[in-house]
N, C-alpha and C. Protein backbone atom coordinates (compact mmCIF):
# COMPACT_ATOMS: atom_id res chain seq x y z
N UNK A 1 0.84 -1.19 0.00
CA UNK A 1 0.00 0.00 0.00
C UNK A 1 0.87 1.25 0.00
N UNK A 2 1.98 1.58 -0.76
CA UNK A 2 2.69 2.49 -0.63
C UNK A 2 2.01 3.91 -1.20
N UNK A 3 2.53 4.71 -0.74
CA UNK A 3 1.72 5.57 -0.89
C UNK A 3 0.73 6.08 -0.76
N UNK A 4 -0.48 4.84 0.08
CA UNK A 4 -1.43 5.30 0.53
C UNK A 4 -1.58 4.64 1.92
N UNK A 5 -0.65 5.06 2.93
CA UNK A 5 -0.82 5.09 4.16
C UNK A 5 -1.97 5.73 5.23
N UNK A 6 -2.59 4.49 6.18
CA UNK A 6 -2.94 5.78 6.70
C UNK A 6 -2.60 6.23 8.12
N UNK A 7 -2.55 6.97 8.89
CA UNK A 7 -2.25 7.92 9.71
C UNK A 7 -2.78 8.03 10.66
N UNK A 8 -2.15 7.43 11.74
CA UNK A 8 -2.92 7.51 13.29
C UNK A 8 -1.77 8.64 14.08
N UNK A 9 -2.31 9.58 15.07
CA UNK A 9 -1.41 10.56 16.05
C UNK A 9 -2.28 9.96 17.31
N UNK A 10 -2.93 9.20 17.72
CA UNK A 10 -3.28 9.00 19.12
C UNK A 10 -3.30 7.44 19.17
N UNK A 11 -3.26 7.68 21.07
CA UNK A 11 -3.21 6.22 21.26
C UNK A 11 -4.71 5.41 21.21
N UNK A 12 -5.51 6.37 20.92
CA UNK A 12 -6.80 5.56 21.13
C UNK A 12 -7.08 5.40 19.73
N UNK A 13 -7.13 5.74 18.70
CA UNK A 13 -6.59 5.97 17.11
C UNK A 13 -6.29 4.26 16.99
N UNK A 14 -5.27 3.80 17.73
CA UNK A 14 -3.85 2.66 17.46
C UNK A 14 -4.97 1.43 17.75
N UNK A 15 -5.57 1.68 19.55
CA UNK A 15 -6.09 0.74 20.13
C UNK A 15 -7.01 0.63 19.11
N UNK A 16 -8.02 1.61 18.70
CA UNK A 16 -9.43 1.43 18.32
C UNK A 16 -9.35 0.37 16.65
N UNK A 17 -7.97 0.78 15.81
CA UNK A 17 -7.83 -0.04 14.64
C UNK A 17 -6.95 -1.54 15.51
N UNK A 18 -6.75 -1.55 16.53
CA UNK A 18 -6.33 -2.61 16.95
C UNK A 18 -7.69 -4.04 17.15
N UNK A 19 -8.63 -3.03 17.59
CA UNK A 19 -9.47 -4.03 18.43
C UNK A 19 -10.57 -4.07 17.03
N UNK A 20 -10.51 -3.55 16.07
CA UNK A 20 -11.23 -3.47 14.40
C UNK A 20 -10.71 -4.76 13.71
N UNK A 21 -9.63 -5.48 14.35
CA UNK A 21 -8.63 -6.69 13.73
C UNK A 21 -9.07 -7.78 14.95
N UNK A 22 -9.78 -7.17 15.50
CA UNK A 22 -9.82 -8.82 16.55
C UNK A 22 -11.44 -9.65 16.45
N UNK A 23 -12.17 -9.36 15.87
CA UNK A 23 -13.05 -9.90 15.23
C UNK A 23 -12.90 -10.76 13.82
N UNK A 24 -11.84 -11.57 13.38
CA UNK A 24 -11.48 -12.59 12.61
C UNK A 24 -13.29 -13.75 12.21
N UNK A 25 -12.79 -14.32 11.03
CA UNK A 25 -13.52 -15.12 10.98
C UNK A 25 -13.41 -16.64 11.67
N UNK A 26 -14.03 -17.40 12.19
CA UNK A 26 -14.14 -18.66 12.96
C UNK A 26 -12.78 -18.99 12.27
N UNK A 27 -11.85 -19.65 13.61
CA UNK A 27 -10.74 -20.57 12.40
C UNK A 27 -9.67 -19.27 12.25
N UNK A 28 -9.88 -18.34 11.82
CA UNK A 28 -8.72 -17.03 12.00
C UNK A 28 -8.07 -16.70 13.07
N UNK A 29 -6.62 -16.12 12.52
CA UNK A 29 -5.71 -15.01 13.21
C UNK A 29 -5.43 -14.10 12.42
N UNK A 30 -5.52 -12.77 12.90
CA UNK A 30 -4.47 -11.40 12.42
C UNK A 30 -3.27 -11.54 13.23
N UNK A 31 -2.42 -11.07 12.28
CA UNK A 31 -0.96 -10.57 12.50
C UNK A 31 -0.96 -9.38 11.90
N UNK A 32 -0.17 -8.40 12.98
CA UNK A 32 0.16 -7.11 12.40
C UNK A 32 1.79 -6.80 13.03
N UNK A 33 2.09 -6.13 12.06
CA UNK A 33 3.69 -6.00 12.17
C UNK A 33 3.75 -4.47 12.64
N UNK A 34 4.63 -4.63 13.56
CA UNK A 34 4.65 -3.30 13.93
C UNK A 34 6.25 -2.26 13.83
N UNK A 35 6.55 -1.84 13.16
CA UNK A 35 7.84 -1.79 12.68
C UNK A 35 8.71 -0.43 13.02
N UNK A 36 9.49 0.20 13.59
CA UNK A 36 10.16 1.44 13.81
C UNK A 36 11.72 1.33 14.13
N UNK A 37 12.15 2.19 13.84
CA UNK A 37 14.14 2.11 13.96
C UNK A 37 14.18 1.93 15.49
N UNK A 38 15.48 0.94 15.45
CA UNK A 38 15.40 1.26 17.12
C UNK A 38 15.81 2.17 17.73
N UNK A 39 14.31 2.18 19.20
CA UNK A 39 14.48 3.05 19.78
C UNK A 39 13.10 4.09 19.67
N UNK A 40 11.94 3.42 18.68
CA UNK A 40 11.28 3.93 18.28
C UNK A 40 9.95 4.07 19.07
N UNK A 41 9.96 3.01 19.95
CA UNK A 41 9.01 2.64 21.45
C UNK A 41 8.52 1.33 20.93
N UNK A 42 8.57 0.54 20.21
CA UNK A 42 8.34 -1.03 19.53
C UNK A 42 7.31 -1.36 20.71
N UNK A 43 8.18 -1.72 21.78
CA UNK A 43 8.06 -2.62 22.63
C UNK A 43 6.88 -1.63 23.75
N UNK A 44 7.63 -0.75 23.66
CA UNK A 44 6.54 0.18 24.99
C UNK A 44 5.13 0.54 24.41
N UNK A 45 5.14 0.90 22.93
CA UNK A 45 3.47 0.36 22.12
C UNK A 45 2.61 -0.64 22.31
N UNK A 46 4.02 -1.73 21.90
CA UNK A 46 3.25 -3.09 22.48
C UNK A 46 2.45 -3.59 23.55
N UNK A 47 3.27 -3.29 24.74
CA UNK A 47 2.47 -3.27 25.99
C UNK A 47 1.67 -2.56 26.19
N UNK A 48 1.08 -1.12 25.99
CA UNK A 48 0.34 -0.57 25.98
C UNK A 48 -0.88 -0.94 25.63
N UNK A 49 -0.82 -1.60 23.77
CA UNK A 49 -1.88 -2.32 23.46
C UNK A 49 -2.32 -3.61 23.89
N UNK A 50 -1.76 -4.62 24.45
CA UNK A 50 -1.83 -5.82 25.24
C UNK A 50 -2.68 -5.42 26.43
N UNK A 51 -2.30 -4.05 27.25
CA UNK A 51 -3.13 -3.78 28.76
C UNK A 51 -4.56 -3.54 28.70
N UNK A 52 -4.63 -3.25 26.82
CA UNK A 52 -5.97 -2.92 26.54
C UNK A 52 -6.77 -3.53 25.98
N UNK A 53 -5.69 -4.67 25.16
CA UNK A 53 -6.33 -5.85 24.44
C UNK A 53 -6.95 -7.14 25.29
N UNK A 54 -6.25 -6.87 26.07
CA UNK A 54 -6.66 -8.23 26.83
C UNK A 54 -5.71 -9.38 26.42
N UNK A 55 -6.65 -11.18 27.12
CA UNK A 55 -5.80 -12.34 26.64
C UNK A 55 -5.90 -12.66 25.34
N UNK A 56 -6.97 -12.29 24.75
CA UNK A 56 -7.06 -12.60 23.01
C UNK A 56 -5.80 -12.01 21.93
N UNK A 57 -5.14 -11.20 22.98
CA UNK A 57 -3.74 -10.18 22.20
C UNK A 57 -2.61 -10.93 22.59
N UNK A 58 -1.70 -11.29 21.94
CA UNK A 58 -0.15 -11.58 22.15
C UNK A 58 0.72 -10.86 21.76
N UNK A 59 1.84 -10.56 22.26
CA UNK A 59 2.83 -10.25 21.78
C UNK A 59 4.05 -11.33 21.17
N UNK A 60 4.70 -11.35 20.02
CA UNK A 60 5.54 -12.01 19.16
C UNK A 60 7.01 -11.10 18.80
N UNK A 61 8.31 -11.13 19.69
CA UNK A 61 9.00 -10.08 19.34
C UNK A 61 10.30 -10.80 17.80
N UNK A 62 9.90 -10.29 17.01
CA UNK A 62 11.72 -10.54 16.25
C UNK A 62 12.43 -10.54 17.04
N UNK A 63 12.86 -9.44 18.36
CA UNK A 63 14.36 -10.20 19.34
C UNK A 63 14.37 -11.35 19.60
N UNK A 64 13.53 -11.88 19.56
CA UNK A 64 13.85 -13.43 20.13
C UNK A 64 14.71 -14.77 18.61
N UNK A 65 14.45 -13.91 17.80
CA UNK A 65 15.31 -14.87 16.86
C UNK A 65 16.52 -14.04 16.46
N UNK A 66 16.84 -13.10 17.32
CA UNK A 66 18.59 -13.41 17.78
C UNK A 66 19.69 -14.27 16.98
N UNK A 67 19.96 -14.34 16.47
CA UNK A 67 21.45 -15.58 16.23
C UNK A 67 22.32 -15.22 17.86
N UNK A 68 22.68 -16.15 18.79
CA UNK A 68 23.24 -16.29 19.45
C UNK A 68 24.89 -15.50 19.56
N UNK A 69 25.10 -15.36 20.86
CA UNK A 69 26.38 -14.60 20.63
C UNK A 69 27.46 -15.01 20.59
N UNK A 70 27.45 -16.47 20.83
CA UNK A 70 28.26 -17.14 20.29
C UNK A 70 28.11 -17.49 18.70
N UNK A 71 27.44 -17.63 18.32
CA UNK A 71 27.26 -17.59 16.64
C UNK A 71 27.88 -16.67 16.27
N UNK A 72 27.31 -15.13 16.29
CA UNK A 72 27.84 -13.85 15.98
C UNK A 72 29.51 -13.80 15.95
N UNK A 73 29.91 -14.00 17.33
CA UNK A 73 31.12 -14.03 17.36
C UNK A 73 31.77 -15.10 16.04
N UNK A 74 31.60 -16.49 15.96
CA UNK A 74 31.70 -17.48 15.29
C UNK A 74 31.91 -16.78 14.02
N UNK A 75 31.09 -15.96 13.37
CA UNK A 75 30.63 -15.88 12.34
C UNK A 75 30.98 -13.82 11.61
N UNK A 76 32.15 -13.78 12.70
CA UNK A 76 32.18 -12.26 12.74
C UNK A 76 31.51 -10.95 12.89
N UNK A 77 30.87 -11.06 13.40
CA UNK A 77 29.30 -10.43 13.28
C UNK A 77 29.02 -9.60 14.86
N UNK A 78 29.71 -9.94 15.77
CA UNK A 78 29.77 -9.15 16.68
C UNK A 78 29.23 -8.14 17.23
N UNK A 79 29.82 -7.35 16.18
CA UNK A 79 30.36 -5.73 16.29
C UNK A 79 28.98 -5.16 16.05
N UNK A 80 27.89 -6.45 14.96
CA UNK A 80 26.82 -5.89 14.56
C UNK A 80 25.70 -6.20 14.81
N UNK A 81 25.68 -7.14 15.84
CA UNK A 81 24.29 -7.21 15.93
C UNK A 81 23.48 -6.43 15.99
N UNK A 82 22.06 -6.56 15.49
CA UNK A 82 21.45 -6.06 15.17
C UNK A 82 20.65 -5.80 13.38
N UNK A 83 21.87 -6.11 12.69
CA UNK A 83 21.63 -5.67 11.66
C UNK A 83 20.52 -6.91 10.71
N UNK A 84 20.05 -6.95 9.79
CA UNK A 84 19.39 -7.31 9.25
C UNK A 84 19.89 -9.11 8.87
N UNK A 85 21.40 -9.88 9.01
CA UNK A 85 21.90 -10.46 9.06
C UNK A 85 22.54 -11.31 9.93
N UNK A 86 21.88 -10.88 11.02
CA UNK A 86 22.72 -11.31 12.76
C UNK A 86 21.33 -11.92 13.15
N UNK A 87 19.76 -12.00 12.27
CA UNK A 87 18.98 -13.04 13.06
C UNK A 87 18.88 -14.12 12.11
N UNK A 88 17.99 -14.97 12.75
CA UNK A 88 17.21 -16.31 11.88
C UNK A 88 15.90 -15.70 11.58
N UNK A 89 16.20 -15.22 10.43
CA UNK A 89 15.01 -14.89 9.69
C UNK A 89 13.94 -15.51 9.46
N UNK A 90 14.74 -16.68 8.57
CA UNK A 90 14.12 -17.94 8.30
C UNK A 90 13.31 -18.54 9.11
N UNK A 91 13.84 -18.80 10.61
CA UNK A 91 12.87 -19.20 11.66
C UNK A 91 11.91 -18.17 11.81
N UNK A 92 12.09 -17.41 11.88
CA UNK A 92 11.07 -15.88 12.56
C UNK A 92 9.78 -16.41 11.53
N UNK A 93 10.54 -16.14 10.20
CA UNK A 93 9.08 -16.53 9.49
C UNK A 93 8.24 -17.45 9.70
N UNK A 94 9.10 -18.39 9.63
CA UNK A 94 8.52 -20.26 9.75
C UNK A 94 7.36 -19.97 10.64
N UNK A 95 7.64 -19.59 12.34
CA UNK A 95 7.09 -19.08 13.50
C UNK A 95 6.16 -18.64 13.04
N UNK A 96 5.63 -17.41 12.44
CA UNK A 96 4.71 -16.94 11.92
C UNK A 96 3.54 -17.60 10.87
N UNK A 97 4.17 -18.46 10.08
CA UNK A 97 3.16 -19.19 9.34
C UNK A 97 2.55 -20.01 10.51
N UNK A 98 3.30 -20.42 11.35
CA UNK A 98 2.53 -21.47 12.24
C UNK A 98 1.38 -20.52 12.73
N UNK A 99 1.78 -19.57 13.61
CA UNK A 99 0.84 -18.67 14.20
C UNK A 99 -0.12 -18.44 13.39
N UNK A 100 0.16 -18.02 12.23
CA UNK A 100 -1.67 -17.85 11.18
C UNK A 100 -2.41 -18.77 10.79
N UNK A 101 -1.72 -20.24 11.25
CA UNK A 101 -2.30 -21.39 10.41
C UNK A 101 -2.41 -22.51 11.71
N UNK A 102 -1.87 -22.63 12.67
CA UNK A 102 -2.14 -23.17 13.31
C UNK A 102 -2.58 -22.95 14.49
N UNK A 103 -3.91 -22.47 14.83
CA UNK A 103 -4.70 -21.37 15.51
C UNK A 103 -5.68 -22.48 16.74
N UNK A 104 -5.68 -23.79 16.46
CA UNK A 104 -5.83 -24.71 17.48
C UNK A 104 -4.62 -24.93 18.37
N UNK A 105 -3.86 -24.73 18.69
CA UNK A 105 -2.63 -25.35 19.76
C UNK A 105 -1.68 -24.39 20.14
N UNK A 106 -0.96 -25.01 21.10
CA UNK A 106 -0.21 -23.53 21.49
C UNK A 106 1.10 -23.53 21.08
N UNK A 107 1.76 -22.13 20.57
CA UNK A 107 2.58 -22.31 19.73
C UNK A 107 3.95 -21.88 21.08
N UNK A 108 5.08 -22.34 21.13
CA UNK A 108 6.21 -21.53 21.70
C UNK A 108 7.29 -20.78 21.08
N UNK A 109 7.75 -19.78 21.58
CA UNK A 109 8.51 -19.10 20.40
C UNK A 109 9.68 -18.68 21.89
N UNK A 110 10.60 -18.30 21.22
CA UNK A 110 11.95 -17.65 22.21
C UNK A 110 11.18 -16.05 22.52
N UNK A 111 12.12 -15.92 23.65
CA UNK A 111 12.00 -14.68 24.05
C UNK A 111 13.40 -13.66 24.02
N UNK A 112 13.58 -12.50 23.50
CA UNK A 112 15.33 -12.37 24.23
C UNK A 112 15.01 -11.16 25.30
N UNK A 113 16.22 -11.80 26.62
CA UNK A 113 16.38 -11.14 27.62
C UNK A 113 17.64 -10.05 27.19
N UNK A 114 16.79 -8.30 27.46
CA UNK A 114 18.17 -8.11 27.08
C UNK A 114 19.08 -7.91 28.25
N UNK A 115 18.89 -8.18 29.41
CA UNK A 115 19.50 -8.39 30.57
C UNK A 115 21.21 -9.28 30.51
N UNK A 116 20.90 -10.33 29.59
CA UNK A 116 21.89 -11.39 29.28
C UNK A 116 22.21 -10.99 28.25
N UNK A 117 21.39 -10.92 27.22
CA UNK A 117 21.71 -9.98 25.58
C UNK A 117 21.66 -11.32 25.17
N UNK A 118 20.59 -12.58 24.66
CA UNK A 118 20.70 -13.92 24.85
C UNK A 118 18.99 -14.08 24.52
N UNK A 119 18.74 -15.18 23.61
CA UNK A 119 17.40 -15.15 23.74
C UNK A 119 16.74 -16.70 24.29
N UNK A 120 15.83 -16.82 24.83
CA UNK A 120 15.48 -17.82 26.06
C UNK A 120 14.54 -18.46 25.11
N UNK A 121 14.68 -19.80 24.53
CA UNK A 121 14.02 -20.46 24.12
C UNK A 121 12.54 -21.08 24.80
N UNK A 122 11.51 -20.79 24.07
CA UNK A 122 10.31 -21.71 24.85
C UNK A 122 9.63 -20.43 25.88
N UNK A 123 10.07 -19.45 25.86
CA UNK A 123 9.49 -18.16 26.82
C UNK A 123 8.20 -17.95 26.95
N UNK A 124 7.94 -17.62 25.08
CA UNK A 124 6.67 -17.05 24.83
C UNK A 124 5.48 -18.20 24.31
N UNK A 125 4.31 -17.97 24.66
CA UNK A 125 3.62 -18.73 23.73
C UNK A 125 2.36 -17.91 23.51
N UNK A 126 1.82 -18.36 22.25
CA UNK A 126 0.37 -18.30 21.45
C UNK A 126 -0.98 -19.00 21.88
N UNK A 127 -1.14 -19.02 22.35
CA UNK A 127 -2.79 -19.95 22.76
C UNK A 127 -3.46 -19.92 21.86
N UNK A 128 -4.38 -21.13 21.68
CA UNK A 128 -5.52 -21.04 20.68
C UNK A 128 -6.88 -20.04 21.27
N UNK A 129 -6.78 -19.03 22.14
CA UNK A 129 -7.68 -18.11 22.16
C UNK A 129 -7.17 -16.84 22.07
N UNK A 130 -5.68 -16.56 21.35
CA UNK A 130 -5.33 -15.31 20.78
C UNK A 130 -5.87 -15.14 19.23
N UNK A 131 -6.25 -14.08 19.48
CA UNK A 131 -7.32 -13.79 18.03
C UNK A 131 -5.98 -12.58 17.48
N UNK A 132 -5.57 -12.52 17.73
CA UNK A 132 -4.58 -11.09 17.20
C UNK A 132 -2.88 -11.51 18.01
N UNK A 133 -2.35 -11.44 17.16
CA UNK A 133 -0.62 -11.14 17.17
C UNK A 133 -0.24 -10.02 16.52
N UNK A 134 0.69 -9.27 17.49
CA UNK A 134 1.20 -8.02 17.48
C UNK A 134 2.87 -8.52 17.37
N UNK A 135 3.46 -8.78 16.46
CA UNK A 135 4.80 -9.01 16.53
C UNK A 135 5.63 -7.50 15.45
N UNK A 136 6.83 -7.38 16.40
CA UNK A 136 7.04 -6.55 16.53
C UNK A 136 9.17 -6.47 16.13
N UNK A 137 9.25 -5.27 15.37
CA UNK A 137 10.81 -5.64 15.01
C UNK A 137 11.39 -4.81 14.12
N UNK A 138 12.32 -4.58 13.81
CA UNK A 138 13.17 -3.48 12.76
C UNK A 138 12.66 -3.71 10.78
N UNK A 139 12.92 -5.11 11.40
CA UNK A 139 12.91 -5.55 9.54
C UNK A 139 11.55 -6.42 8.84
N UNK A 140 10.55 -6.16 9.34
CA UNK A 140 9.50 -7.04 9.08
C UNK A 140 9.28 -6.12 7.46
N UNK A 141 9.12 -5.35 7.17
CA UNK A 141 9.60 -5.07 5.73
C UNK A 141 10.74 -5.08 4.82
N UNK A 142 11.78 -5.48 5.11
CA UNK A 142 13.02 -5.73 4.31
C UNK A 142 12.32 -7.13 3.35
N UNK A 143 13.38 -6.74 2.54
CA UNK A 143 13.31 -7.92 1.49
C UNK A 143 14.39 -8.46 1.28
N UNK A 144 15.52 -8.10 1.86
CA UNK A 144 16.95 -8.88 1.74
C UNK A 144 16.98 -9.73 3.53
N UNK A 145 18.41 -10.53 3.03
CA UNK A 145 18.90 -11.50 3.98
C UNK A 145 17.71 -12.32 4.57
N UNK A 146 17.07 -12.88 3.67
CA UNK A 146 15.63 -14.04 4.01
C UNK A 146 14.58 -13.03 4.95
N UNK A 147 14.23 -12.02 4.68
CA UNK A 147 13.28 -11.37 5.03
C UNK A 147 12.27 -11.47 4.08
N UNK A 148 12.20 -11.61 3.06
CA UNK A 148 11.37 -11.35 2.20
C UNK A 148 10.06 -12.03 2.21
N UNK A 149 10.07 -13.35 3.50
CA UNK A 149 8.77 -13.83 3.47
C UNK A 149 7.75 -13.03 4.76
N UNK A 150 8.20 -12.37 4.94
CA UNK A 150 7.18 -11.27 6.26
C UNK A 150 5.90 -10.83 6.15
N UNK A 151 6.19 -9.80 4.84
CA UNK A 151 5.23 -9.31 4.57
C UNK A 151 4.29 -9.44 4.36
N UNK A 152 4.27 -10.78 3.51
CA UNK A 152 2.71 -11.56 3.01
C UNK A 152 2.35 -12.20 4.31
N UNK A 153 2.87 -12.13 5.47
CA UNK A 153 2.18 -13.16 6.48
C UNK A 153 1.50 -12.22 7.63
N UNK A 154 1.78 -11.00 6.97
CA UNK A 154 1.19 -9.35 7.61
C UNK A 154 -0.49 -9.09 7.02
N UNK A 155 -1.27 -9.11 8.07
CA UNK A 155 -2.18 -8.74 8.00
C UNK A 155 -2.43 -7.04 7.49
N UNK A 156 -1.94 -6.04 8.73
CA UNK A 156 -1.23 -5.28 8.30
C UNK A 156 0.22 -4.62 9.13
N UNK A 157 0.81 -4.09 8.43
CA UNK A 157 1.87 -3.26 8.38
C UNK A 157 2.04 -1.75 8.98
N UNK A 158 2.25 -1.75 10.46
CA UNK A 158 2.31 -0.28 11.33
C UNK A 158 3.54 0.38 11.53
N UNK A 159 3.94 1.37 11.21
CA UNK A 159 5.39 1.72 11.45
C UNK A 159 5.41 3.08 12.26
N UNK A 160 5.90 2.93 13.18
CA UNK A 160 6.04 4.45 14.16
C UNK A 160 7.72 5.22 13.45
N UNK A 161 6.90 6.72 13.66
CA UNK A 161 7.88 7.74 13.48
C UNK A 161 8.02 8.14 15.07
N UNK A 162 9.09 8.89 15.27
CA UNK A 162 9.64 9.43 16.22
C UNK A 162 10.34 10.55 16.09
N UNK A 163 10.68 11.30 16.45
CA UNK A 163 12.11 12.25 16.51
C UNK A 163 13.03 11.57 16.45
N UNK A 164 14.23 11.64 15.80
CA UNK A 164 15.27 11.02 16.01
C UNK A 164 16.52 11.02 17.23
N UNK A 165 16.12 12.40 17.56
CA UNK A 165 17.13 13.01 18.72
C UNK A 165 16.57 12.31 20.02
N UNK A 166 14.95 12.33 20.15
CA UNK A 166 14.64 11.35 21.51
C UNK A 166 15.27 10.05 21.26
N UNK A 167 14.75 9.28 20.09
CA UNK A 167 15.15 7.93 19.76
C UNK A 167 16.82 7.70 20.29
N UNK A 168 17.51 8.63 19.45
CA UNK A 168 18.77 8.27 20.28
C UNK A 168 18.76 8.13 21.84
N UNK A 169 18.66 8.95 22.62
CA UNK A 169 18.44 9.76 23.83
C UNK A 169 18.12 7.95 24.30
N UNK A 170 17.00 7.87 23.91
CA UNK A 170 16.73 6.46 24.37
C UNK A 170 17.17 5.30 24.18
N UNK A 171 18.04 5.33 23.14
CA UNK A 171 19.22 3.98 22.86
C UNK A 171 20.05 3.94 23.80
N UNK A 172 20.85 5.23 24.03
CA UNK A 172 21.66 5.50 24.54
C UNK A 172 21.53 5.07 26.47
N UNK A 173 20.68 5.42 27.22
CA UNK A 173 19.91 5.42 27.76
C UNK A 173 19.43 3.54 28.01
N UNK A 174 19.21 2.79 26.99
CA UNK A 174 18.81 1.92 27.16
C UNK A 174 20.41 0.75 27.29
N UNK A 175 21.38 1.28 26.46
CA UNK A 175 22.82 0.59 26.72
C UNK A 175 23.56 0.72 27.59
N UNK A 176 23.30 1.98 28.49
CA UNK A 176 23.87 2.35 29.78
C UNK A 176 23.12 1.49 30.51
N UNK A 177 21.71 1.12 30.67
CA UNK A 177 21.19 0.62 31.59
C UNK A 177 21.46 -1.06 31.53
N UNK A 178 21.35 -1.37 30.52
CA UNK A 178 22.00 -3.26 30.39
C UNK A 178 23.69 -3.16 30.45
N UNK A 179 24.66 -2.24 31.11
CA UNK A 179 25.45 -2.44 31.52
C UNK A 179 27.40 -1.74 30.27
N UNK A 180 26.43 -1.30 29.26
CA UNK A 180 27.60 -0.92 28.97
C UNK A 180 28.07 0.78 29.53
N UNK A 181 29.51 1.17 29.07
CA UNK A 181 29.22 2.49 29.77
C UNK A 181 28.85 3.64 28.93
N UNK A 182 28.50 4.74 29.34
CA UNK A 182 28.05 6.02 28.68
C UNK A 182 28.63 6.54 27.23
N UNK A 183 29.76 6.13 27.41
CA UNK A 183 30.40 6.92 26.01
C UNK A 183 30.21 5.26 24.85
N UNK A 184 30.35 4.10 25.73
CA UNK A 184 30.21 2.63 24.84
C UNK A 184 28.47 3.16 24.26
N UNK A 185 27.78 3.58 25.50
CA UNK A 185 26.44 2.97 25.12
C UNK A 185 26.39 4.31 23.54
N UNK A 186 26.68 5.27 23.88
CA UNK A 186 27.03 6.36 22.79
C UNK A 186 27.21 6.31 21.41
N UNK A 187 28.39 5.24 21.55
CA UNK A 187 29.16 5.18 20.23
C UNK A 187 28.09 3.84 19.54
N UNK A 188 27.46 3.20 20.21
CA UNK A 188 27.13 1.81 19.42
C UNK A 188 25.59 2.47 19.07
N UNK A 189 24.57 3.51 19.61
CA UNK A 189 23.63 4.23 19.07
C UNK A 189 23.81 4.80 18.09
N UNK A 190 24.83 5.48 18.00
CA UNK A 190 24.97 6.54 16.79
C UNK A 190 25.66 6.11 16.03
N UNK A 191 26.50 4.53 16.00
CA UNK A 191 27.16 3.81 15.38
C UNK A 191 25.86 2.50 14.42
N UNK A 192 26.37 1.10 15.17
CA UNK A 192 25.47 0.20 14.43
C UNK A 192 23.89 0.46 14.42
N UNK A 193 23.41 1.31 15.95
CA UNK A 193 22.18 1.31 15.62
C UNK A 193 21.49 2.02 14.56
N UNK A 194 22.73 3.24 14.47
CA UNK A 194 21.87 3.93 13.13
C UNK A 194 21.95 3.70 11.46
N UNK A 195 23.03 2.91 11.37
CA UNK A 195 23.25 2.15 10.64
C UNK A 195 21.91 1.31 10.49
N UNK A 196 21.39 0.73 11.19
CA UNK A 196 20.39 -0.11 10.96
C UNK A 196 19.19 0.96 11.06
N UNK A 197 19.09 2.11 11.61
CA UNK A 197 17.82 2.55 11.11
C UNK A 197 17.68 3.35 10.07
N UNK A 198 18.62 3.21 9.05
CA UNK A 198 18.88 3.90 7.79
C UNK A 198 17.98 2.42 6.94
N UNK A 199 18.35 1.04 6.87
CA UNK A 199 18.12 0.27 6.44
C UNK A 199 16.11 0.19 6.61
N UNK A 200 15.99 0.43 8.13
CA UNK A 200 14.41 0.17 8.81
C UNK A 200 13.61 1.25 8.00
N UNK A 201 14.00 2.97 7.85
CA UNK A 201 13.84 3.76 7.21
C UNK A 201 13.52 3.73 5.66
N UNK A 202 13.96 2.95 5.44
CA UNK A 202 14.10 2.80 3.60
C UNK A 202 12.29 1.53 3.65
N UNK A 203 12.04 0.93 4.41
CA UNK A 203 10.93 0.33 3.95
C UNK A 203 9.78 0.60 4.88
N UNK A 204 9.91 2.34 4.96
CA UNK A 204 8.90 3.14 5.60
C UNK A 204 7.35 3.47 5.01
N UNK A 205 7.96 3.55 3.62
CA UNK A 205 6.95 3.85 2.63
C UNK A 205 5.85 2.46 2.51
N UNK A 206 6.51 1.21 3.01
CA UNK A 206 5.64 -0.17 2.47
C UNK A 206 4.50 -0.31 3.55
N UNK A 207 4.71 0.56 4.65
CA UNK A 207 3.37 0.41 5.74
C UNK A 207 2.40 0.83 5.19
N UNK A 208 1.58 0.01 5.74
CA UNK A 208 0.34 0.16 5.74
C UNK A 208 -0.81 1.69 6.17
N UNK A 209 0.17 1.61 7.98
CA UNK A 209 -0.72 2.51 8.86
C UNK A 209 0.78 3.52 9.30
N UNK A 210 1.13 4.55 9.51
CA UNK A 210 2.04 5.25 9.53
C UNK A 210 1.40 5.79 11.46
N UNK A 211 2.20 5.42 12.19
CA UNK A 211 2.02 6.01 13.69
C UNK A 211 2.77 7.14 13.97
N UNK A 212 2.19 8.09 14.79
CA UNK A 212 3.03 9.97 15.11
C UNK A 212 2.52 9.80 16.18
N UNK A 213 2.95 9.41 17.75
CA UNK A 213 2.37 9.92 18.94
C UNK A 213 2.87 11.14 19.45
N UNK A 214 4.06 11.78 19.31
CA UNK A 214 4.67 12.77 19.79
C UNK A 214 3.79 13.98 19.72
């Protein structure tokens, strides 16, 4: 739907097309992707809409398909996690077809702690009385490095704008607090993370619903 986005600025705006997707037909799930550079509030949206959705709402994060940090390391990749190449795409998707198609049983998916920076297999699960998945992540619109099967498994496609100067503010902010220090947490915001939200940026235009809470 490029080019013809549409445009929510409130949170009751978000909820009200949220809970417009939870009336499925018998046998259905929606999935909606919810997509912003990091740092963009992904996760703090998420919960927001879950407190309001109720148990019929789940949350599904892309962090949790992680490539391990021992992989990364393995595999040189380190320096970057994060980037569009440092997860299992492939799985993320797989995960997702199950979730739209297998709507009797309960599904488990990883979770990542970023406490450990590590993602916890078996964390999360799907119940067969979630009518709506909210999964949530940088690249659910990319079409490179095995992303390319996302989109079609998107009901629809939400992408939050932000300021960029808070967004940092809050990377920064968020790497000091899992333990690296001030000038580390600094350099890797305005370093790999923005690097990757140059990439998240470029498949801004493919949303669906365009979010402005500020």
């Amino acid at each position: 739907m490029a080019g013809s986005s549409i445009s929510l600025t409130s949170l009751d705006e978000v909820i009200t097309r949220a809970q417009s997707l939870m009336t499925p037909m018998s046998g259905e799930r929606k999935i909606v992707g919810l997509i912003g550079k990091p740092g963009a509030g992904k996760s703090t949206l998420s919960a927001k809409l879950i407190e309001h959705l109720g148990a019929q709402a789940a949350i599904l994060n892309m962090d949790g398909y992680h490539l391990s940090n021992l992989s990364l390391r393995e595999l040189g990749r380190a320096d970057r996690k994060g980037a569009p190449d440092t997860f299992d795409a492939l799985g993320f998707t797989a995960i997702l077809k199950r979730v739209k198609n297998q709507v009797d049983q309960d599904i488990y998916f990883p979770v990542f702690d970023r406490s450990i920076e590590e993602s916890i297999a078996a964390q999360g699960v799907i119940t067969p009385e979630v009518k709506l998945v909210i999964t949530e992540g940088n690249y659910l619109l990319h079409n490179e490095n095995n992303w390319g099967g996302v989109k079609e498994l998107l009901d629809e496609s939400w992408f939050i704008e932000v300021d960029d100067q808070l967004r940092i503010e809050r990377l920064v902010n968020r790497h000091h607090k899992f333990g690296k220090s001030k000038a580390d947490a600094h350099s890797w915001a305005t370093g790999s993370d923005e690097n990757n939200a140059k990439i998240v940026a470029q498949t801004r235009e493919l949303a669906d619903v365009i979010i402005n809470l500020s």
